[in-house]
N, C-alpha and C. Protein backbone atom coordinates (compact mmCIF):
# COMPACT_ATOMS: atom_id res chain seq x y z
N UNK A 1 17.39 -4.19 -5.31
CA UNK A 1 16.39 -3.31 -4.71
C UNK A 1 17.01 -2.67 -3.48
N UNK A 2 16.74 -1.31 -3.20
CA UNK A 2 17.37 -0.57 -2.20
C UNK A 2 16.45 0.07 -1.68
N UNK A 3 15.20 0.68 -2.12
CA UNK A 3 14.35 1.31 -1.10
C UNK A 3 13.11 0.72 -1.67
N UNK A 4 12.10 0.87 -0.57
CA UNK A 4 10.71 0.43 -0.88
C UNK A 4 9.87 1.62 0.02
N UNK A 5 8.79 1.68 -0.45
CA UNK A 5 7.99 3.01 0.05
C UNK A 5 6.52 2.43 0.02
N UNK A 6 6.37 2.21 1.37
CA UNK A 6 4.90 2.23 1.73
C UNK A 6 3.99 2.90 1.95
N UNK A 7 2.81 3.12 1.50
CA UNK A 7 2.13 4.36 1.31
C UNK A 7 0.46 3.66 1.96
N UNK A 8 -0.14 4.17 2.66
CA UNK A 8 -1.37 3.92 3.40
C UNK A 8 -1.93 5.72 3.19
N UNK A 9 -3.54 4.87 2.94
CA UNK A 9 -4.39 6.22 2.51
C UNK A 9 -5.19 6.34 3.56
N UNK A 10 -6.71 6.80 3.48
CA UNK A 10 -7.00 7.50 4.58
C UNK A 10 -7.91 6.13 5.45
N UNK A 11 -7.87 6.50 6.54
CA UNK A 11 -8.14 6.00 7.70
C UNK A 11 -7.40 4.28 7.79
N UNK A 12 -5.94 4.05 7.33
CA UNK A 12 -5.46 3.09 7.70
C UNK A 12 -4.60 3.12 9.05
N UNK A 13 -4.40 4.54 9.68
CA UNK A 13 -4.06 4.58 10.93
C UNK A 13 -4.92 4.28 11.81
N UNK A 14 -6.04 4.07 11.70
CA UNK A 14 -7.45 4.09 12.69
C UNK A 14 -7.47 2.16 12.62
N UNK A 15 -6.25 1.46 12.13
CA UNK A 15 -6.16 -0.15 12.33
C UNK A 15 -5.85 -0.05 13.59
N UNK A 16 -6.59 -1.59 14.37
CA UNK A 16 -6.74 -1.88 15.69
C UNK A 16 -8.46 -0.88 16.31
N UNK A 17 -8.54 -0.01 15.69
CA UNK A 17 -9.14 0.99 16.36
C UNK A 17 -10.71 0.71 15.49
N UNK A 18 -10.49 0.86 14.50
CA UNK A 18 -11.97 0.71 14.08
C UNK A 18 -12.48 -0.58 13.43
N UNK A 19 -13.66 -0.68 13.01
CA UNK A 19 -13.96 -2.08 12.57
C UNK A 19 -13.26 -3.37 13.10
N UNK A 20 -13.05 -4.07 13.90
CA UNK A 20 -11.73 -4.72 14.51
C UNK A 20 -12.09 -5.66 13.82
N UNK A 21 -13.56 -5.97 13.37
CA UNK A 21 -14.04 -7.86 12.96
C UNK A 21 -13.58 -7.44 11.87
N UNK A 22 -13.20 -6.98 11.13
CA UNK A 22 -12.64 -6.62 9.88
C UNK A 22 -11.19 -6.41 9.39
N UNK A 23 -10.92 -5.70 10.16
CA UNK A 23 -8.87 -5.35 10.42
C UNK A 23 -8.35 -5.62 11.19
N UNK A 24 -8.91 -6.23 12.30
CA UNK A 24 -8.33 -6.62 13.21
C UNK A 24 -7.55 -5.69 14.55
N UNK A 25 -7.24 -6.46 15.48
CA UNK A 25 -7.28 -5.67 16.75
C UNK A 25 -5.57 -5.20 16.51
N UNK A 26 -5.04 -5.77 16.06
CA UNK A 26 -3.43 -5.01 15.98
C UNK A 26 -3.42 -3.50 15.17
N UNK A 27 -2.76 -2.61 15.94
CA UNK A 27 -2.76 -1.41 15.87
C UNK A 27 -1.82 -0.80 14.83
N UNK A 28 -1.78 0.42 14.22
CA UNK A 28 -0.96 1.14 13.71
C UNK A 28 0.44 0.67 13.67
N UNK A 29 0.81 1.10 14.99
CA UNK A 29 2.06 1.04 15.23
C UNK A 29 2.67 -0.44 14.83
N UNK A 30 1.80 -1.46 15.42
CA UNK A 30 2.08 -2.61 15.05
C UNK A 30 2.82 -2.67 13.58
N UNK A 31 1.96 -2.56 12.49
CA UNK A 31 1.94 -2.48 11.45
C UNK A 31 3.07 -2.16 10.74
N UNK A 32 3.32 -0.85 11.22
CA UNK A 32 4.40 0.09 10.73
C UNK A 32 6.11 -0.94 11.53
N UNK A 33 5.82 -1.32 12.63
CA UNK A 33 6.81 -2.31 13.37
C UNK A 33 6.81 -3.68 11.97
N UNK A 34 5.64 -4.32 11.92
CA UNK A 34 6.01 -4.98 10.90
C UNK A 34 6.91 -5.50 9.69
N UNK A 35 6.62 -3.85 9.37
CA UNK A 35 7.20 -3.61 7.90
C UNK A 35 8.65 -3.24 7.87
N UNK A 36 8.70 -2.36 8.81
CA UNK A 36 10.46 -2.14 9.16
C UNK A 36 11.02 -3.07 9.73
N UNK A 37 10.30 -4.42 10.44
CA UNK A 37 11.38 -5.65 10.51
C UNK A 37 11.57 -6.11 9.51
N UNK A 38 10.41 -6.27 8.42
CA UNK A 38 10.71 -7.09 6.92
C UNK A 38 11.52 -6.48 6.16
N UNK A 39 11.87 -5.25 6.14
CA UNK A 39 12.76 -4.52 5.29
C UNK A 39 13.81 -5.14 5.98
N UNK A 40 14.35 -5.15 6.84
CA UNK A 40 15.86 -5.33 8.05
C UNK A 40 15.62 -6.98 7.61
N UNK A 41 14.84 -7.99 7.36
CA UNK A 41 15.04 -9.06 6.66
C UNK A 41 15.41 -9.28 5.31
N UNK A 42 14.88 -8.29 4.89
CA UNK A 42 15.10 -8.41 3.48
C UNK A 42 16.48 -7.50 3.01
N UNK A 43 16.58 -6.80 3.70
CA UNK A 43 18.25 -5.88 3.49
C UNK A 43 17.72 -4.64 2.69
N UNK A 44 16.47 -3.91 2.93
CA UNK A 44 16.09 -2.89 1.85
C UNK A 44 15.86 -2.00 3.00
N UNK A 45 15.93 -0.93 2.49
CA UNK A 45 15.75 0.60 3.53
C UNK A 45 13.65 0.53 2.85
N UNK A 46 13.02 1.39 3.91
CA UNK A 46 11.69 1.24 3.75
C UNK A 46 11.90 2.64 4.50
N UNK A 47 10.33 3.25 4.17
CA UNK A 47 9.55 4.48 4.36
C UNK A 47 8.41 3.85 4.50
N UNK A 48 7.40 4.39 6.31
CA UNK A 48 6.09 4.29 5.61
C UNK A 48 5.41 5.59 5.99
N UNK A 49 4.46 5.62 4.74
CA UNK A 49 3.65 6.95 4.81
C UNK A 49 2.75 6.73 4.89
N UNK A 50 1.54 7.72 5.34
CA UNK A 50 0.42 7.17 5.92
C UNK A 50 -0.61 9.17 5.87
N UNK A 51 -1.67 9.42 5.31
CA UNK A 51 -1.78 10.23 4.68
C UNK A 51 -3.67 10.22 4.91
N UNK A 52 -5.09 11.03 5.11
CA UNK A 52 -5.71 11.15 5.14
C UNK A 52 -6.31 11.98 4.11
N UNK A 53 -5.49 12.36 3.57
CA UNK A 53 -5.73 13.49 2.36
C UNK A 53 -5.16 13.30 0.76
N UNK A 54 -6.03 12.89 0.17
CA UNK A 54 -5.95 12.68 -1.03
C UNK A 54 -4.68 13.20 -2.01
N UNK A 55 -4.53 14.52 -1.60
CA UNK A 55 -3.27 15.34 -2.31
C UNK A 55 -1.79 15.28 -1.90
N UNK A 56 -1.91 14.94 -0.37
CA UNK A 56 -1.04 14.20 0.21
C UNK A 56 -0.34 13.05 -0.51
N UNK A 57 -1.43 12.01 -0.73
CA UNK A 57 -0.68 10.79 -0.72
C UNK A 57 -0.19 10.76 -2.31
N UNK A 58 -0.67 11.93 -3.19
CA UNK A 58 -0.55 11.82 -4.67
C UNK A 58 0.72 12.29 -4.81
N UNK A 59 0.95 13.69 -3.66
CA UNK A 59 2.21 14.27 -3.41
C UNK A 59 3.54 13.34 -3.36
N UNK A 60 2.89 11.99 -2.76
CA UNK A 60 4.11 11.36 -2.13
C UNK A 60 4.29 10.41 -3.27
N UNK A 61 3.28 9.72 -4.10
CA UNK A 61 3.32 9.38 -5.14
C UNK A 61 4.78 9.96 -6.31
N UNK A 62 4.07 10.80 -6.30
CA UNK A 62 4.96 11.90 -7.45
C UNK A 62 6.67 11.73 -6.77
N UNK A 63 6.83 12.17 -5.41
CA UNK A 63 7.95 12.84 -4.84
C UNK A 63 8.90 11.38 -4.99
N UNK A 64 8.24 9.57 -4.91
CA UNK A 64 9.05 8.25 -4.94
C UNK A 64 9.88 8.48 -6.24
N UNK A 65 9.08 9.48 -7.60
CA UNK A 65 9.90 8.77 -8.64
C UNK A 65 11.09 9.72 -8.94
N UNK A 66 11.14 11.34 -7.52
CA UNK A 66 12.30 11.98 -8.12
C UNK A 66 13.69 11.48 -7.00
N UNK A 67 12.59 10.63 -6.03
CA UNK A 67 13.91 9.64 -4.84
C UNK A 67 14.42 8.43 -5.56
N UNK A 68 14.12 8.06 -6.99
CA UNK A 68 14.54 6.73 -6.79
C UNK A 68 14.13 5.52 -6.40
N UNK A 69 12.48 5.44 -5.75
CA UNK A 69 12.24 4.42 -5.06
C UNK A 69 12.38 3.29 -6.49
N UNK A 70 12.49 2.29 -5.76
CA UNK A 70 12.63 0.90 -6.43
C UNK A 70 11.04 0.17 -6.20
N UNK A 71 10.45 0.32 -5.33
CA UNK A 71 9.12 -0.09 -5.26
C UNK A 71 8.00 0.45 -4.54
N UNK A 72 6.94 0.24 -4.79
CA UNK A 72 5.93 0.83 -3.72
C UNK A 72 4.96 -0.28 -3.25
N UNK A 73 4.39 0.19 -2.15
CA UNK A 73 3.62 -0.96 -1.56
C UNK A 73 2.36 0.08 -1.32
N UNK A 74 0.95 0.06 -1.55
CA UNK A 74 0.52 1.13 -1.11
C UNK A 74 -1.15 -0.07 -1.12
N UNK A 75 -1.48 0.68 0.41
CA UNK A 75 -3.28 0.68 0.12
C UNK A 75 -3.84 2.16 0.63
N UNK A 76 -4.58 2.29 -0.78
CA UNK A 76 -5.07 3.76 -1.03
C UNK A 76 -7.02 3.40 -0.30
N UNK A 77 -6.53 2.85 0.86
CA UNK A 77 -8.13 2.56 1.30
C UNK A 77 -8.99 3.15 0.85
N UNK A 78 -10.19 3.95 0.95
CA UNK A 78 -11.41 4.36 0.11
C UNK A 78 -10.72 5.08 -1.47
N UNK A 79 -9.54 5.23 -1.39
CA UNK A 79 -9.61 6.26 -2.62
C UNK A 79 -9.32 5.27 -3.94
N UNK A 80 -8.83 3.77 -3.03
CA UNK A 80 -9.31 2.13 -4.75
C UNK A 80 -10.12 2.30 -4.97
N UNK A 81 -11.20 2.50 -4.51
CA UNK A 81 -12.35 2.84 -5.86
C UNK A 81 -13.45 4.18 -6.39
N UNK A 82 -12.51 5.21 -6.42
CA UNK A 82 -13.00 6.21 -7.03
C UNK A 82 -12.11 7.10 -7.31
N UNK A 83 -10.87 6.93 -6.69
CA UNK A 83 -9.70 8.58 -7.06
C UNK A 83 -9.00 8.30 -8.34
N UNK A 84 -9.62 8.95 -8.99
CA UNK A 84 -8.71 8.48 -10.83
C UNK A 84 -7.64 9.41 -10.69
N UNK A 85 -7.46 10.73 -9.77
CA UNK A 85 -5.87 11.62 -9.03
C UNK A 85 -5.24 10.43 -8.48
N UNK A 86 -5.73 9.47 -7.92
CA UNK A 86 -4.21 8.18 -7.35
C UNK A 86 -3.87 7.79 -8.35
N UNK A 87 -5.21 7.17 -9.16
CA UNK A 87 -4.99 6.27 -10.32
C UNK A 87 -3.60 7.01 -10.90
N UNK A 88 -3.77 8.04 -11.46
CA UNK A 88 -3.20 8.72 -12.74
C UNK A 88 -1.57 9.00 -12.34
N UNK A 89 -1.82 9.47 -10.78
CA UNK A 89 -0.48 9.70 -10.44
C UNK A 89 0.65 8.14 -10.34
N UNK A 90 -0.44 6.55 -9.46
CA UNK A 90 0.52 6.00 -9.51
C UNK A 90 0.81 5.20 -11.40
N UNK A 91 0.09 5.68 -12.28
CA UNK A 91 0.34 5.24 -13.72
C UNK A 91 1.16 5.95 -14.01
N UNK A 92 1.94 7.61 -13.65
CA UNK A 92 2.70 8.40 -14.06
C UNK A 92 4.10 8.10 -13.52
N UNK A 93 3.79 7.08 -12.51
CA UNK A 93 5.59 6.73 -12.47
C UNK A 93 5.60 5.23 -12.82
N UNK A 94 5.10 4.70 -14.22
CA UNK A 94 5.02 3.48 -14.28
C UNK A 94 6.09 2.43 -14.49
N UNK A 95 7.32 3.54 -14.23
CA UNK A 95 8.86 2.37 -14.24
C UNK A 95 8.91 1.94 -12.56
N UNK A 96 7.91 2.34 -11.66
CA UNK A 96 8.08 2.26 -10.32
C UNK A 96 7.24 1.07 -10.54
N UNK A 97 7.82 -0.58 -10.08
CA UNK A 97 6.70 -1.74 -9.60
C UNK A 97 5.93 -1.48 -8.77
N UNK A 98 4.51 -1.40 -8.36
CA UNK A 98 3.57 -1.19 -7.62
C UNK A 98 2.94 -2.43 -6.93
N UNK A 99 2.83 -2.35 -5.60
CA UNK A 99 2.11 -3.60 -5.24
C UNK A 99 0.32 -2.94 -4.67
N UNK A 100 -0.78 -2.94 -4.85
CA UNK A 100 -1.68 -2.12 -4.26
C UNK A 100 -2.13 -3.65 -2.85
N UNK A 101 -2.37 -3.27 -1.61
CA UNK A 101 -2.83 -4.38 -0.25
C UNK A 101 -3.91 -3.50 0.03
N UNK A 102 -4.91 -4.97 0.18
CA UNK A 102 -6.14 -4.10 1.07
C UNK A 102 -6.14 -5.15 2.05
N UNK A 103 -5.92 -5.12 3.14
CA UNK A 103 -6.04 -5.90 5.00
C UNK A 103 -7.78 -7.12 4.76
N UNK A 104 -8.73 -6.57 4.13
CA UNK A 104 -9.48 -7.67 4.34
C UNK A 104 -9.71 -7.77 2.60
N UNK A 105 -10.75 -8.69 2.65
CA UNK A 105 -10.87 -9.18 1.31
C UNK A 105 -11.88 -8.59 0.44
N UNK A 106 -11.60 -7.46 -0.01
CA UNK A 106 -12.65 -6.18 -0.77
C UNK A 106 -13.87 -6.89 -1.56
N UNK A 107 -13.24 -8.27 -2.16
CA UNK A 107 -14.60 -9.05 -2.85
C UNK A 107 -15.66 -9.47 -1.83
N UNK A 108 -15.67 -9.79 -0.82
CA UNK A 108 -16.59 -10.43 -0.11
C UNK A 108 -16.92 -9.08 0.83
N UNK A 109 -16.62 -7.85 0.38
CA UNK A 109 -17.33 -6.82 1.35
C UNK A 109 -18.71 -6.15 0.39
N UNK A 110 -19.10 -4.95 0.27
CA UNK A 110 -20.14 -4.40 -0.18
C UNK A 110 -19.58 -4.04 -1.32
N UNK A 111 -20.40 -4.02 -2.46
CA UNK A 111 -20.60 -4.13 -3.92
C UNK A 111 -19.49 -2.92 -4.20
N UNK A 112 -19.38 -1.67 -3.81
CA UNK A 112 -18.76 -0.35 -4.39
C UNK A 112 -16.91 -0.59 -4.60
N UNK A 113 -16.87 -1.77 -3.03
CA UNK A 113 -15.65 -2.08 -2.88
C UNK A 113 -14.90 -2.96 -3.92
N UNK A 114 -16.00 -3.84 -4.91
CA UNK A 114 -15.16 -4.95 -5.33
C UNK A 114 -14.42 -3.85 -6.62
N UNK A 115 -14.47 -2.92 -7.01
CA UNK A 115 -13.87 -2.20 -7.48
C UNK A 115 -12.71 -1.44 -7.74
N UNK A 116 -11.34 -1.68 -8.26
CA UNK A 116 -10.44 -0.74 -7.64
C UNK A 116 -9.91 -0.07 -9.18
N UNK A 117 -10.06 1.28 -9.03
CA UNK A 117 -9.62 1.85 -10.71
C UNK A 117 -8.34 2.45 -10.02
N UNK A 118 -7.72 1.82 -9.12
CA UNK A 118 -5.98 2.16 -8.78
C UNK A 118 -5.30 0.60 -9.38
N UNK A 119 -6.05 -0.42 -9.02
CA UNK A 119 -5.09 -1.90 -9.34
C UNK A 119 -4.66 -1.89 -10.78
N UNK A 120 -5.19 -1.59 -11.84
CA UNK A 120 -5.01 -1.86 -13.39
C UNK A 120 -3.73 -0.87 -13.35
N UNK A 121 -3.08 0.12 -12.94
CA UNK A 121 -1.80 0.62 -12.97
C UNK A 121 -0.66 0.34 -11.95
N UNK A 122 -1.35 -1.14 -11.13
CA UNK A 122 -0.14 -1.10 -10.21
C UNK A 122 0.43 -2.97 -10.90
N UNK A 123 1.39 -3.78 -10.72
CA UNK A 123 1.78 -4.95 -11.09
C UNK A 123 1.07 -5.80 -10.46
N UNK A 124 0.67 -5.89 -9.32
CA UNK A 124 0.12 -6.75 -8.40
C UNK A 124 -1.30 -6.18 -7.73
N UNK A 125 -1.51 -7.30 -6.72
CA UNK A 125 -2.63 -7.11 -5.90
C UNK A 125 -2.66 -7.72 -5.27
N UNK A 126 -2.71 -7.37 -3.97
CA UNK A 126 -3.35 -8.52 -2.50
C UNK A 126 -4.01 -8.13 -1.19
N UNK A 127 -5.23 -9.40 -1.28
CA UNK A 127 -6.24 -8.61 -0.71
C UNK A 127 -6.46 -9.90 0.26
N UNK A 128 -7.11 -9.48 1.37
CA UNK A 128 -7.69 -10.52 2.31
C UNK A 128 -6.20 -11.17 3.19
N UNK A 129 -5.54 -11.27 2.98
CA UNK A 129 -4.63 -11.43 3.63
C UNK A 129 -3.65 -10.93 4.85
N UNK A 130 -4.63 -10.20 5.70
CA UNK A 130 -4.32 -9.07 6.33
C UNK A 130 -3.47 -8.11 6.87
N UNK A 131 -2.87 -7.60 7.86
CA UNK A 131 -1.51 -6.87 8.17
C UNK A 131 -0.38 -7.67 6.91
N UNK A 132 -0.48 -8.88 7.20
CA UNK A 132 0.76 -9.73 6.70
C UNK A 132 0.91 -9.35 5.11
N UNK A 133 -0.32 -9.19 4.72
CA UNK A 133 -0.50 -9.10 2.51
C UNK A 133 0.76 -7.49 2.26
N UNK A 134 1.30 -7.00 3.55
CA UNK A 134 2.23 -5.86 3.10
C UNK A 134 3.57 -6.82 3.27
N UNK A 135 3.41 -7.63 3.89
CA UNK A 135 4.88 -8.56 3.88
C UNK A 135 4.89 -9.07 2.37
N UNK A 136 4.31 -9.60 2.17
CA UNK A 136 4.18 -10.51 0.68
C UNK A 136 4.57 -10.08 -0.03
N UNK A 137 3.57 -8.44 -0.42
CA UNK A 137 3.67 -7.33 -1.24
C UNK A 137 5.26 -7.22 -1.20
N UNK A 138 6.18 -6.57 -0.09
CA UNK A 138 7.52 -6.27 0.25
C UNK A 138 8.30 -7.76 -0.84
N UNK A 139 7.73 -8.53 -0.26
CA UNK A 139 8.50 -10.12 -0.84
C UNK A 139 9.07 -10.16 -1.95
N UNK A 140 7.77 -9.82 -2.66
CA UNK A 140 7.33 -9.85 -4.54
C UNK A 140 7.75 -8.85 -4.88
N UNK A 141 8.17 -7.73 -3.79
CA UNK A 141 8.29 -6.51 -4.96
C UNK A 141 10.37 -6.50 -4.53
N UNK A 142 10.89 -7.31 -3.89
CA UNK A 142 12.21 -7.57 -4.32
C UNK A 142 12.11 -9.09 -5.15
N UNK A 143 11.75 -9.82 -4.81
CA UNK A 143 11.73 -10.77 -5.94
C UNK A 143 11.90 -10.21 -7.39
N UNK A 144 11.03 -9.06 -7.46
CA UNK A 144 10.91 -8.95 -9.18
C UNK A 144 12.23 -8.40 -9.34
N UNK A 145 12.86 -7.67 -7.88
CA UNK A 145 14.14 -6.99 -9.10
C UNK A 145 15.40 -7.70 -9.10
N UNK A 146 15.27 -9.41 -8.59
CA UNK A 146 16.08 -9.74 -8.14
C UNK A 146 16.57 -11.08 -9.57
């Protein structure tokens, strides 16, 4: 594995900032610090993208499978359960392993959430496990090519 591409949908920059009993008080930046130490542990180059706009993040979808990415890590926050445009795009690069993270635990929130018509096209899923469930995700998604 040589690159991994993290992808955050809309309002995952607004972590630390909104809902805190929920996502908790560590911020953006944090986050994004996170992930680029785990890559520098793990020996993989990482991207993270971070996108409020639906066409955006489908854009970036599309653009991993003419780079080569080796994996993706993505939470498509509100658009897991209703954008069948994520769905379709991340099923259209389905030689790309997909990990989909949601920061709290979507089953124990309100009914619309326990839903995600993005997970059935990605390999994995992890939820409730918070900032950290993108480490894991990173973990598992060199494990598999290893």
């Amino acid at each position: 594995m040589k690159k991994l591409l993290v992808i955050n949908g809309p309002n995952i920059n607004f972590v630390g900032i909104r809902e805190k009993g929920i996502y908790g008080s560590e911020n953006y930046e944090t986050l994004v610090s996170m992930i680029e130490n785990k890559a520098k542990e793990l020996g993989v180059e990482v991207e993270v993208f971070q996108n409020n706009s639906e066409g955006a993040v489908i854009d970036r979808i599309q653009q991993a499978y003419f780079e080569n990415v080796d994996g993706i890590v993505i939470n498509p926050g509100a658009f897991t359960h209703y954008s069948y445009a994520v769905r379709d795009a991340l099923a259209s690069v389905e030689a790309i392993p997909k990990i989909e993270v949601h920061i709290s635990n979507v089953h124990k929130r309100e009914e619309f959430r326990h839903v995600s018509v993005t997970a059935p096209v990605c390999t994995g899923q992890v939820v409730g496990l918070g900032l950290k469930g993108y480490l894991y995700a990173m973990e598992a998604l060199v494990d598999m090519q290893s």
